[in-house]
C-alpha atoms as a PDB file:
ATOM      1  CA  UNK A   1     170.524 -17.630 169.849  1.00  0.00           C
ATOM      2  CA  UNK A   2     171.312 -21.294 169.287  1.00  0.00           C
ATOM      3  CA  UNK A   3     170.014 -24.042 167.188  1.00  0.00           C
ATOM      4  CA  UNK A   4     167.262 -25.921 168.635  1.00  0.00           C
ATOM      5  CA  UNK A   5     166.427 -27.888 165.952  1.00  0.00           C
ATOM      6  CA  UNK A   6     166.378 -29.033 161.992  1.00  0.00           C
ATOM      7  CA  UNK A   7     163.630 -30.324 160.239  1.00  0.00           C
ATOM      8  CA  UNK A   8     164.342 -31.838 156.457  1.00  0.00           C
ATOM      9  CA  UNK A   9     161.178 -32.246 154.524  1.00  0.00           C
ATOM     10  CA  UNK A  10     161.569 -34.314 150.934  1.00  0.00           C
ATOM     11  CA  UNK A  11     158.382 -33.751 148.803  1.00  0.00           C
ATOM     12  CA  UNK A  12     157.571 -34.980 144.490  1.00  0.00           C
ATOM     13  CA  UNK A  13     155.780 -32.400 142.375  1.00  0.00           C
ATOM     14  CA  UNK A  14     154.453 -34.674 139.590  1.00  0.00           C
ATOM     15  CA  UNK A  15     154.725 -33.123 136.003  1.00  0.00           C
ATOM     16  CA  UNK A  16     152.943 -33.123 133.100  1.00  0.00           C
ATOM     17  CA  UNK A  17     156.317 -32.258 131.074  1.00  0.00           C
ATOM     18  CA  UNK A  18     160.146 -32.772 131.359  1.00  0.00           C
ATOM     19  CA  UNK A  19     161.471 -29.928 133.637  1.00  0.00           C
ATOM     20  CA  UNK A  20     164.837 -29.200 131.818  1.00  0.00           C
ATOM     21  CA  UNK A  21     167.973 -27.308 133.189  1.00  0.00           C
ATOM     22  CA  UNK A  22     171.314 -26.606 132.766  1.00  0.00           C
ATOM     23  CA  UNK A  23     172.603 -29.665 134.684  1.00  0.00           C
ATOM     24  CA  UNK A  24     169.711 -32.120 132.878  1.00  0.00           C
ATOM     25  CA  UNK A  25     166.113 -32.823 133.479  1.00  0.00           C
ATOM     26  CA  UNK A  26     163.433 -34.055 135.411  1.00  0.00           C
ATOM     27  CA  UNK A  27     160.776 -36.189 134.169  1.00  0.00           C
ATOM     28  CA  UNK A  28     157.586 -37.246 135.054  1.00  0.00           C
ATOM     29  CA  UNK A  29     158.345 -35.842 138.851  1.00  0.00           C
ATOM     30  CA  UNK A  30     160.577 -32.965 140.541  1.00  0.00           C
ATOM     31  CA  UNK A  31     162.183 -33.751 143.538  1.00  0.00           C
ATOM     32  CA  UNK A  32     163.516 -31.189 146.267  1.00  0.00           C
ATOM     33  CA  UNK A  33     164.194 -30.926 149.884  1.00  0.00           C
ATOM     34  CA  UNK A  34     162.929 -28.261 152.375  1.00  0.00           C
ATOM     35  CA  UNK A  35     165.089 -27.569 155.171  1.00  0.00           C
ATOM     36  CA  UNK A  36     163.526 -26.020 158.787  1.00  0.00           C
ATOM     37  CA  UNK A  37     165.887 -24.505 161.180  1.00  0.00           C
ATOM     38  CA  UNK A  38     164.873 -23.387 164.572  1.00  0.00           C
ATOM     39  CA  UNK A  39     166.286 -21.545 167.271  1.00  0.00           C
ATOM     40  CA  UNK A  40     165.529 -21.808 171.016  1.00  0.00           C
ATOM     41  CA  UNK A  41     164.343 -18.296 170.504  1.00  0.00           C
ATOM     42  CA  UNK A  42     161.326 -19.396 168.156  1.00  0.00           C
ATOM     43  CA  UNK A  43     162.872 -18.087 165.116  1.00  0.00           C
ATOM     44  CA  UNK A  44     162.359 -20.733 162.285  1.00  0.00           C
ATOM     45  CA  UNK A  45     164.185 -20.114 158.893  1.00  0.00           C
ATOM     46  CA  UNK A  46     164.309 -22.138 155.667  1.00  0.00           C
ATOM     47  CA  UNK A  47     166.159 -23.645 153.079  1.00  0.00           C
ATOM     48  CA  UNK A  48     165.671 -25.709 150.149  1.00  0.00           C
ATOM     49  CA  UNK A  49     168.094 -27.950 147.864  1.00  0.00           C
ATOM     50  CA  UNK A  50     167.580 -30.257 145.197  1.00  0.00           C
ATOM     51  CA  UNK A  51     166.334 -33.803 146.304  1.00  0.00           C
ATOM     52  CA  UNK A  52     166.732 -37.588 144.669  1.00  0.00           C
ATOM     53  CA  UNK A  53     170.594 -38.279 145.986  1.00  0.00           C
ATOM     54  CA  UNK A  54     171.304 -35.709 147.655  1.00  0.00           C
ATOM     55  CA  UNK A  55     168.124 -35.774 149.960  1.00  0.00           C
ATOM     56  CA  UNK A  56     169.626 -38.916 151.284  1.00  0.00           C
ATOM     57  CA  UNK A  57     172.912 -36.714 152.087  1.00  0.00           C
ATOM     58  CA  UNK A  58     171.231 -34.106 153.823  1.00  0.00           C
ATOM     59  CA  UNK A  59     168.940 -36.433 155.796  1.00  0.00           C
ATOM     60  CA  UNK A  60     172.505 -38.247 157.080  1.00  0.00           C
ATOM     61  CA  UNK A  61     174.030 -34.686 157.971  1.00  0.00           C
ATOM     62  CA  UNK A  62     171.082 -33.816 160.192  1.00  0.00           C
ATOM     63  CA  UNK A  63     171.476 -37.128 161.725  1.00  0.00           C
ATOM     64  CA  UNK A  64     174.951 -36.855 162.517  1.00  0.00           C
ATOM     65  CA  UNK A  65     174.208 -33.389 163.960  1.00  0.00           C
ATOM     66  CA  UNK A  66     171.407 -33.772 165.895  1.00  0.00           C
ATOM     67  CA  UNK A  67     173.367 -35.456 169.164  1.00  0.00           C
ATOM     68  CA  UNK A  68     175.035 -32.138 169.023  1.00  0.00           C
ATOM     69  CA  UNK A  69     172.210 -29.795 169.425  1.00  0.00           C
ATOM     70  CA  UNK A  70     172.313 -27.233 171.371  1.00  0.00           C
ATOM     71  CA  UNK A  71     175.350 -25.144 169.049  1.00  0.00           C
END
C-alpha cells in the first residue's frame, strides 16, 4: 500500500463565546485543519491539527511532498 495522495482541508467554526484552553483561546472563530490521506488501494484516513499558523505549515509540507508521491 502506498500513498496516493493528501488532501489538507482548513475550515472556521464561528463562536458565540471565547473557546479557552490550556495553551490560550479562541475568539470569535476556531480554526483547524483536516488532513485526507489516500492510498492507491482506496483506503482514505484522517487527521486533524490545529489551524491559523500552522495551517500554513502543513499546507507547505504537502507541497513539498507531493512531487514525491508515490512512497
Amino acid at each position: 500500500m502506498k500513498i496516493k495522495d493528501i488532501r489538507p482541508t482548513t475550515v472556521a467554526v464561528s463562536l458565540e463565546a471565547s473557546l479557552r484552553h490550556a495553551e490560550g483561546a479562541h475568539w470569535g472563530r476556531f480554526i483547524h485543519t483536516t488532513v485526507e490521506v489516500e492510498t492507491d488501494e482506496g483506503v482514505v484516513e484522517l487527521g486533524e491539527m490545529g489551524g491559523g499558523e500552522l495551517a500554513e505549515n502543513v499546507f507547505s509540507a504537502v507541497d513539498a511532498m507531493t512531487p514525491k508521491f508515490p512512497f
